[in-house]
N, C-alpha and C. Protein backbone atom coordinates (compact mmCIF):
# COMPACT_ATOMS: atom_id res chain seq x y z
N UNK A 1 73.38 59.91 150.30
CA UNK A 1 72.31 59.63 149.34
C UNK A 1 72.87 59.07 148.03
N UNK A 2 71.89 58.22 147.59
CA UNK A 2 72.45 57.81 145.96
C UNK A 2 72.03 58.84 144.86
N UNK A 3 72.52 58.79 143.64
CA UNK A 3 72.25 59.47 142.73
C UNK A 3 70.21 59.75 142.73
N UNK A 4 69.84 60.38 142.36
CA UNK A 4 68.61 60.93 142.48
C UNK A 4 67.51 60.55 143.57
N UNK A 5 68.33 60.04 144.73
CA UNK A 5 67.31 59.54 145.44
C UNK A 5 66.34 61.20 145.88
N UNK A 6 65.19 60.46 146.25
CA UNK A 6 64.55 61.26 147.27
C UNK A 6 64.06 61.05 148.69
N UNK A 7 63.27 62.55 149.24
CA UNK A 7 63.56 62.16 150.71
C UNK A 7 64.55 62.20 151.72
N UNK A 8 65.53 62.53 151.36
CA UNK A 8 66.85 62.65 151.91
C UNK A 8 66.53 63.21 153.26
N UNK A 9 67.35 63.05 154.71
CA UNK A 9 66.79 63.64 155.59
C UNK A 9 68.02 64.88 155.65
N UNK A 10 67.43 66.23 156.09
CA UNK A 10 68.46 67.64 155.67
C UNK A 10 69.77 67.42 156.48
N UNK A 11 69.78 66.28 157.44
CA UNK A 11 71.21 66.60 158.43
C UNK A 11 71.69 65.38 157.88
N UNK A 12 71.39 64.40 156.60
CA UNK A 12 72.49 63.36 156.41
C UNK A 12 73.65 63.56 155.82
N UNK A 13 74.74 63.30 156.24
CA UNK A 13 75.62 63.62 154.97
C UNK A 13 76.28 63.28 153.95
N UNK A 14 76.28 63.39 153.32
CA UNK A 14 76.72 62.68 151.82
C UNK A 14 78.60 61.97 152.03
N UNK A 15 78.14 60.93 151.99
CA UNK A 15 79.48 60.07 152.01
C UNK A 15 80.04 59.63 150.54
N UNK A 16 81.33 59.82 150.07
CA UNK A 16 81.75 59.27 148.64
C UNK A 16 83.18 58.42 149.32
N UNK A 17 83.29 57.69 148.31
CA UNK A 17 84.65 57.13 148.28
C UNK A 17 85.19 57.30 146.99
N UNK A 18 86.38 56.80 147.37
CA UNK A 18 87.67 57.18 146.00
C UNK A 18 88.47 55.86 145.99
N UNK A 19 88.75 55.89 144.74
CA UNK A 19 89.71 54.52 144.48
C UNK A 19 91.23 55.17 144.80
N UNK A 20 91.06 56.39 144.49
CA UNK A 20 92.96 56.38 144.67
C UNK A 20 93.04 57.30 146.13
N UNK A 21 94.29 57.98 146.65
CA UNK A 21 94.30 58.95 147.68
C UNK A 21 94.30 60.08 147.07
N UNK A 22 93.63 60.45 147.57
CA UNK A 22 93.32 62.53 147.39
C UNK A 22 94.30 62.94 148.44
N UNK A 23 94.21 64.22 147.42
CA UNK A 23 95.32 65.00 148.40
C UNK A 23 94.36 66.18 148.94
N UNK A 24 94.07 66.43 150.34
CA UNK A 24 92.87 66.74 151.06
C UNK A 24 92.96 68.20 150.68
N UNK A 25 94.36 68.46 150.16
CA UNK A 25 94.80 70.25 150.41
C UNK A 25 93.76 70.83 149.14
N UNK A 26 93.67 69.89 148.14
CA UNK A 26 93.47 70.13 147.17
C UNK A 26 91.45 70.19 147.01
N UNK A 27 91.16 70.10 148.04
CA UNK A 27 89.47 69.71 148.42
C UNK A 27 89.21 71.06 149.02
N UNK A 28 89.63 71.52 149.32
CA UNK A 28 89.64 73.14 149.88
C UNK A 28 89.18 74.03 148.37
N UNK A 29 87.83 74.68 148.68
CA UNK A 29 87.32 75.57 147.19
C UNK A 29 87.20 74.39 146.00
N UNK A 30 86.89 73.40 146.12
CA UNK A 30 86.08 72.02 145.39
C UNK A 30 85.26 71.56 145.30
N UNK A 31 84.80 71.85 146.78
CA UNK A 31 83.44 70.67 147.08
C UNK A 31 82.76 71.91 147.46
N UNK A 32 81.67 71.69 146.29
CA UNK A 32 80.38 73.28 146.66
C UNK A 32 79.14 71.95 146.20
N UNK A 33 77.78 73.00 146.48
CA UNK A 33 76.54 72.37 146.33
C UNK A 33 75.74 73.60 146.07
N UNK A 34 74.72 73.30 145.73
CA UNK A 34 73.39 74.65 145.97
C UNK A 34 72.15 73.50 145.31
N UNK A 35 71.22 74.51 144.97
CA UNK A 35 69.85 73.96 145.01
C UNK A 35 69.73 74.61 143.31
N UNK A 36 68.79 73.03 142.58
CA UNK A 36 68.44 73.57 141.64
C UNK A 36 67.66 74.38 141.53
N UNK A 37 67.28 75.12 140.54
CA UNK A 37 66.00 76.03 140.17
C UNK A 37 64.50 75.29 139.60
N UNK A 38 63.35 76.07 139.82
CA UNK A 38 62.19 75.53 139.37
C UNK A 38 62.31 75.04 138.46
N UNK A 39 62.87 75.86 137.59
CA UNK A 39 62.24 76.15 136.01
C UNK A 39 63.79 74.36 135.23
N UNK A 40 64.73 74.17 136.11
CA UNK A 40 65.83 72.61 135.63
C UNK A 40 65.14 71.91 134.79
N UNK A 41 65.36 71.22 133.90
CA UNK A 41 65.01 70.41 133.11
C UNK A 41 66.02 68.91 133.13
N UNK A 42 66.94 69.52 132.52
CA UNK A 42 68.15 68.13 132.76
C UNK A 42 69.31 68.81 133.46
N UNK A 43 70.20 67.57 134.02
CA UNK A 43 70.82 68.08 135.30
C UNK A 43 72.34 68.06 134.25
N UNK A 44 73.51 69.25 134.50
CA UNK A 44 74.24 69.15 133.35
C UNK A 44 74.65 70.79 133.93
N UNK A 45 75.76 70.91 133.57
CA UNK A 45 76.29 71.69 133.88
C UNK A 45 76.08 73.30 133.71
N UNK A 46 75.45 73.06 132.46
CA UNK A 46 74.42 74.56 132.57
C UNK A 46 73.20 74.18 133.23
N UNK A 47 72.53 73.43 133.64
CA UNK A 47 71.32 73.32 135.06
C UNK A 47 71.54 75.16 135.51
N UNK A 48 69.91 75.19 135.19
CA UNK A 48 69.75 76.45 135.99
C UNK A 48 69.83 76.60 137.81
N UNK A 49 70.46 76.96 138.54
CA UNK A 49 70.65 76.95 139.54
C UNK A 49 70.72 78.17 140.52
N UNK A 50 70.52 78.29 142.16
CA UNK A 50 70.79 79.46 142.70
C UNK A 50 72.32 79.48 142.95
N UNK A 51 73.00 80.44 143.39
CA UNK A 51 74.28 80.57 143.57
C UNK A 51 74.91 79.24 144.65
N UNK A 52 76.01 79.08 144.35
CA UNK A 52 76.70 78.03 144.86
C UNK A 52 77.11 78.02 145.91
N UNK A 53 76.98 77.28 146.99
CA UNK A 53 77.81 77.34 148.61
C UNK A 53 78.51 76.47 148.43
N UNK A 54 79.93 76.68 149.47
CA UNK A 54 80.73 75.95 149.97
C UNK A 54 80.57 74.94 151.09
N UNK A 55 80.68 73.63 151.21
CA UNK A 55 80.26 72.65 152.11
C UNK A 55 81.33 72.42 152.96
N UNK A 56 80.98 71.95 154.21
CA UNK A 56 81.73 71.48 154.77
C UNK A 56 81.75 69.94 155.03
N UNK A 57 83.17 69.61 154.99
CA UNK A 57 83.60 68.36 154.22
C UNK A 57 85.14 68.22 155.23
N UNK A 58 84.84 66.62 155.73
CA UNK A 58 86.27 65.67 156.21
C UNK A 58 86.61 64.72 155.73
N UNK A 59 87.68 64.54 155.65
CA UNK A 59 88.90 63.59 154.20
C UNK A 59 89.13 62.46 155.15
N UNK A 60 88.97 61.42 154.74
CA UNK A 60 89.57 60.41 155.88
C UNK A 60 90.57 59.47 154.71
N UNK A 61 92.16 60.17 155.13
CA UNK A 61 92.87 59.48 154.54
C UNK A 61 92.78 57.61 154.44
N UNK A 62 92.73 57.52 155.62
CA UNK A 62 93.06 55.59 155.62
C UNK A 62 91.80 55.43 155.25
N UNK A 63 90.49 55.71 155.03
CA UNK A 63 89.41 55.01 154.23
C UNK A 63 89.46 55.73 152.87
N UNK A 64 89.61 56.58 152.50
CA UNK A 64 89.90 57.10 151.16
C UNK A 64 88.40 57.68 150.66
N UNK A 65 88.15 58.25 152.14
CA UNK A 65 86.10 58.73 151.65
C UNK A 65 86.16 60.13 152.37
N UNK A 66 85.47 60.94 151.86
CA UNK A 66 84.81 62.37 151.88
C UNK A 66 83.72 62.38 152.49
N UNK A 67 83.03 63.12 153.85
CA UNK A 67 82.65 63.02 154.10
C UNK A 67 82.02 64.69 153.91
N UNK A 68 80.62 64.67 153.21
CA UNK A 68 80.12 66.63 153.31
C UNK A 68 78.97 66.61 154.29
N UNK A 69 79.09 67.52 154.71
CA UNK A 69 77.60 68.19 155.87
C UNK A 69 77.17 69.71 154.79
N UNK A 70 75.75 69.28 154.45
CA UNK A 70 75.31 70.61 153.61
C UNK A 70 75.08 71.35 154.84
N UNK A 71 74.80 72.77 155.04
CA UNK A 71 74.34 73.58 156.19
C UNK A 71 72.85 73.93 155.54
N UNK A 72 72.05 72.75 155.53
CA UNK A 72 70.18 73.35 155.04
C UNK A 72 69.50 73.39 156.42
N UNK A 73 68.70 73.84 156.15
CA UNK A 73 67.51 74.27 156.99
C UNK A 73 66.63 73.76 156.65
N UNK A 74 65.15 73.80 157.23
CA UNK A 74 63.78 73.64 157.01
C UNK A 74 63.34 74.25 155.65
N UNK A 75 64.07 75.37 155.51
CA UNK A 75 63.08 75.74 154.42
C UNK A 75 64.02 74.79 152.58
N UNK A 76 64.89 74.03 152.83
CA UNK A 76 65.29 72.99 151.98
C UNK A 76 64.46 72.08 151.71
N UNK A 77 63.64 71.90 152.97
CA UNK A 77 62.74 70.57 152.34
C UNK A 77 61.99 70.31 151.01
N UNK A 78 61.83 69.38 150.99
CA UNK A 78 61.45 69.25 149.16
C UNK A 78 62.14 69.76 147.85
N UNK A 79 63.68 70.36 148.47
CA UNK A 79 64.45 70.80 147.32
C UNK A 79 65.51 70.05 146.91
N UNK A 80 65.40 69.87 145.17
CA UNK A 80 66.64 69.31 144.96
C UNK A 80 67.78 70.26 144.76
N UNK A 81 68.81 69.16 145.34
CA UNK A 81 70.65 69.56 145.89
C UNK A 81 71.10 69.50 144.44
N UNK A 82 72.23 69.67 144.06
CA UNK A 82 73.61 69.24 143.39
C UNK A 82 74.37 69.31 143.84
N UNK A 83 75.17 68.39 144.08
CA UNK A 83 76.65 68.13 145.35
C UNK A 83 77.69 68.28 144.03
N UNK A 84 78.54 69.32 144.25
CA UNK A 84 79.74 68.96 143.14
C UNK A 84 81.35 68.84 143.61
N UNK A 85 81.96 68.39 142.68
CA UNK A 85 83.67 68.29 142.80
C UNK A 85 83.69 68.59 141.80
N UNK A 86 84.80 69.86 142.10
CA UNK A 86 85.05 70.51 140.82
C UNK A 86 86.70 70.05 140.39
N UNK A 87 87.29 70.08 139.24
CA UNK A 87 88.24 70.32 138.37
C UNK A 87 89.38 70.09 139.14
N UNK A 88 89.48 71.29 140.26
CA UNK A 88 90.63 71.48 140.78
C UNK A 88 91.18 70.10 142.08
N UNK A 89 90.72 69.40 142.00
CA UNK A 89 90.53 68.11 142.73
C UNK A 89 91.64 67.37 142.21
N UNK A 90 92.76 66.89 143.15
CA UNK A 90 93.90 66.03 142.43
C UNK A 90 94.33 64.70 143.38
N UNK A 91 94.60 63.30 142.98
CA UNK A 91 94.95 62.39 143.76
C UNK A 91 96.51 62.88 144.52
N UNK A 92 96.89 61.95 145.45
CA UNK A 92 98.04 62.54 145.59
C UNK A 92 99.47 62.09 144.38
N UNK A 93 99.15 61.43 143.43
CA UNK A 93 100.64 61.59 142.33
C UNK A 93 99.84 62.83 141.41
N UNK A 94 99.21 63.56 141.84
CA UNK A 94 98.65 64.95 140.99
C UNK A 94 97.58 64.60 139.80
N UNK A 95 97.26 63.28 139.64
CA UNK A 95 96.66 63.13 138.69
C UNK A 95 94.90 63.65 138.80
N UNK A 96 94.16 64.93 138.02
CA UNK A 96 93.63 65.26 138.48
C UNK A 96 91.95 64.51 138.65
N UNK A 97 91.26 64.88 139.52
CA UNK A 97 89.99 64.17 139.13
C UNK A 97 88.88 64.92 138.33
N UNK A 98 87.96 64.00 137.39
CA UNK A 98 87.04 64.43 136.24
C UNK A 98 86.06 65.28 137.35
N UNK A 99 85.71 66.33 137.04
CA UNK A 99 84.40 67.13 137.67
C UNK A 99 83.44 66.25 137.79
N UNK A 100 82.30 66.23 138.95
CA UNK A 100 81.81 65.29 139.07
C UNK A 100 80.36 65.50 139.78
N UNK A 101 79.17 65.45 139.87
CA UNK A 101 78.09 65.60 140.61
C UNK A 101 77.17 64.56 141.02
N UNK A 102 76.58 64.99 142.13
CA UNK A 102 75.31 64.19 142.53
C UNK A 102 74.56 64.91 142.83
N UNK A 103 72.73 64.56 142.07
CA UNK A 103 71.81 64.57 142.25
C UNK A 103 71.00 64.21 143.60
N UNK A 104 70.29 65.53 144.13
CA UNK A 104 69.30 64.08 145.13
C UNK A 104 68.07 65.55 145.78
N UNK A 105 67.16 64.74 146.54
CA UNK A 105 66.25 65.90 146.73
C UNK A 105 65.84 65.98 147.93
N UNK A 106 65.74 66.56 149.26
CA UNK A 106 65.53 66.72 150.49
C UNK A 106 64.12 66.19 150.89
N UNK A 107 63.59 65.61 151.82
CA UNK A 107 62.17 65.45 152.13
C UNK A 107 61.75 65.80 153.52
N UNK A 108 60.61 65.76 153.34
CA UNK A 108 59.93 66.52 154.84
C UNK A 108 60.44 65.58 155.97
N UNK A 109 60.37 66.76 156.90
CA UNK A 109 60.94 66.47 158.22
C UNK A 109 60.63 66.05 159.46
């Protein structure tokens, strides 16, 4: 999905690319998501939110893209996601990557 799209269907999965190589070890406890809260206003790092899950996510070195599968269900529909990369994220000469999110919102099924 692109940044705020909607409609999203719950089994697509969010594809990113990277300009440099990641070092995949370092994507392990990085890549989380959860669902905003009713009450969000602007999306930002205090965004009110429910607790955070861990995604599951494959590194494809020779394309240099991330591939996540959220684990939602039916009862996701009509909810908006936040997909994040956190902090601890490093290319492979260690240089680290900026924290980073995407917006987007699930649609009926």
């Amino acid at each position: 999905p692109a940044e705020g799209e909607l409609d999203v269907p719950l089994k697509a999965p969010v594809r990113l690319q990277f300009s440099r190589d990641i070092n995949p070890d370092t994507l392990k406890g990085n890549v989380r998501w959860t669902f905003m809260t009713a009450d969000a206003v602007n999306v930002g790092p205090s965004t009110p939110r429910e607790p955070q899950r861990h995604a599951e996510f494959k590194y494809d070195r020779a394309k240099r893209s991330l591939e996540i599968q959220l684990a939602a269900d039916m009862s996701a529909t009509y909810r908006n996601v936040i997909v994040e990369l956190m902090d601890g994220i490093a290319a492979t000469d260690g240089a680290k990557l900026k924290p980073w999110q995407l917006t987007f919102s699930f649609g009926a099924q």
